[in-house]
Protein backbone atom coordinates (compact mmCIF):
# COMPACT_ATOMS: atom_id res chain seq x y z
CA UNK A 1 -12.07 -2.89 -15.42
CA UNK A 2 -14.09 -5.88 -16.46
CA UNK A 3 -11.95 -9.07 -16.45
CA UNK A 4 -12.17 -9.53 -20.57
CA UNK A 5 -10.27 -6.17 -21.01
CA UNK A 6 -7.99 -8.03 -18.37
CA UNK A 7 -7.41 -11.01 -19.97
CA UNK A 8 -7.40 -9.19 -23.40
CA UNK A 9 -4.43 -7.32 -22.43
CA UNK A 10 -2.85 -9.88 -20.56
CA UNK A 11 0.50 -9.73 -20.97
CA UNK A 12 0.66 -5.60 -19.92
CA UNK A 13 -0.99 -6.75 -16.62
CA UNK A 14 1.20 -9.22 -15.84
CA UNK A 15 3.40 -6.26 -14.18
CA UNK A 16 0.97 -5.10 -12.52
CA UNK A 17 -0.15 -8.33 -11.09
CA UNK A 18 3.06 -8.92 -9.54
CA UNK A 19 2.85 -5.11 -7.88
CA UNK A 20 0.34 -6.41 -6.25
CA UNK A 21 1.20 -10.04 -5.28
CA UNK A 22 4.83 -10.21 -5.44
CA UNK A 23 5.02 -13.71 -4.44
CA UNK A 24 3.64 -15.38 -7.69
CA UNK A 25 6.14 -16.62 -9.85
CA UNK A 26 6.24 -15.53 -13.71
CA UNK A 27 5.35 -19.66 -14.20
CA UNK A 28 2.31 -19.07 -12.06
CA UNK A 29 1.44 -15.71 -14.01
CA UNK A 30 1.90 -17.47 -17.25
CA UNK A 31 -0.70 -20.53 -16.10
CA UNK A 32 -2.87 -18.18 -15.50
CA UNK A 33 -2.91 -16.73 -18.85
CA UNK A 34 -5.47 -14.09 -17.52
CA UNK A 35 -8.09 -16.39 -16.03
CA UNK A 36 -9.90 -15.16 -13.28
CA UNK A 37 -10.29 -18.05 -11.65
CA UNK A 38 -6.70 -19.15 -12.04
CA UNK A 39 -5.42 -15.86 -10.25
CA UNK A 40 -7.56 -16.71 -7.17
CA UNK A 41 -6.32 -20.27 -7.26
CA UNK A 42 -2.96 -19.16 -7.43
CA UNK A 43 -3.51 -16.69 -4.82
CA UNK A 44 -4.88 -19.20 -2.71
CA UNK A 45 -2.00 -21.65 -3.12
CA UNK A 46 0.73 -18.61 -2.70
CA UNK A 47 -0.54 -16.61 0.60
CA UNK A 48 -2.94 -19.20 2.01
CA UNK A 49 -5.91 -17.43 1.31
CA UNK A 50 -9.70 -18.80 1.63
CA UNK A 51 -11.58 -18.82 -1.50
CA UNK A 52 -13.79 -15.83 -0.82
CA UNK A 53 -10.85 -13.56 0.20
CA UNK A 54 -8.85 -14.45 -3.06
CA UNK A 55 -11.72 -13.46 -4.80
CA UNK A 56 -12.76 -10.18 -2.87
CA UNK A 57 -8.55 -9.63 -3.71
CA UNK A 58 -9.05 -10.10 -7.00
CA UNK A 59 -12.24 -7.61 -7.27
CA UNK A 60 -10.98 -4.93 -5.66
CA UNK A 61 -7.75 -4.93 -7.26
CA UNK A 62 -9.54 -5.04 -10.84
CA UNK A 63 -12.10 -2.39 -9.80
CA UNK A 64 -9.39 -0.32 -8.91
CA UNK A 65 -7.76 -0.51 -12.05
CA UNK A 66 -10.25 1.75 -13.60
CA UNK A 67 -9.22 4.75 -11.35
């Protein structure tokens, strides 16, 4: 699913964005209002990720959304 569709629809993915990280908050999921670039931040912050594995997280979850 391309990110715009993501952040389009925002608010339904919210639930699934907490399937799959369960450790952001609905404050963090609400600053990052869809942004790409905020979820990686966040993911970063949350489970101590480096930048190019919260990203690679954040692909493959959204590719996977289209199955």
């Amino acid at each position: 699913m391309d990110w715009d569709r993501v952040q389009g629809n925002w608010q339904q993915m919210k639930g699934k964005v907490k399937e799959q990280w369960g450790r952001l908050t609905d404050d963090d999921l609400d600053v990052i209002g869809g942004k790409q670039d905020q979820l990686e931040g966040r993911l970063q912050e949350r489970y101590g990720y480096a930048k190019d594995q919260a990203k690679r997280e954040v692909d493959d979850w959204s590719s996977k959304l289209n199955s």
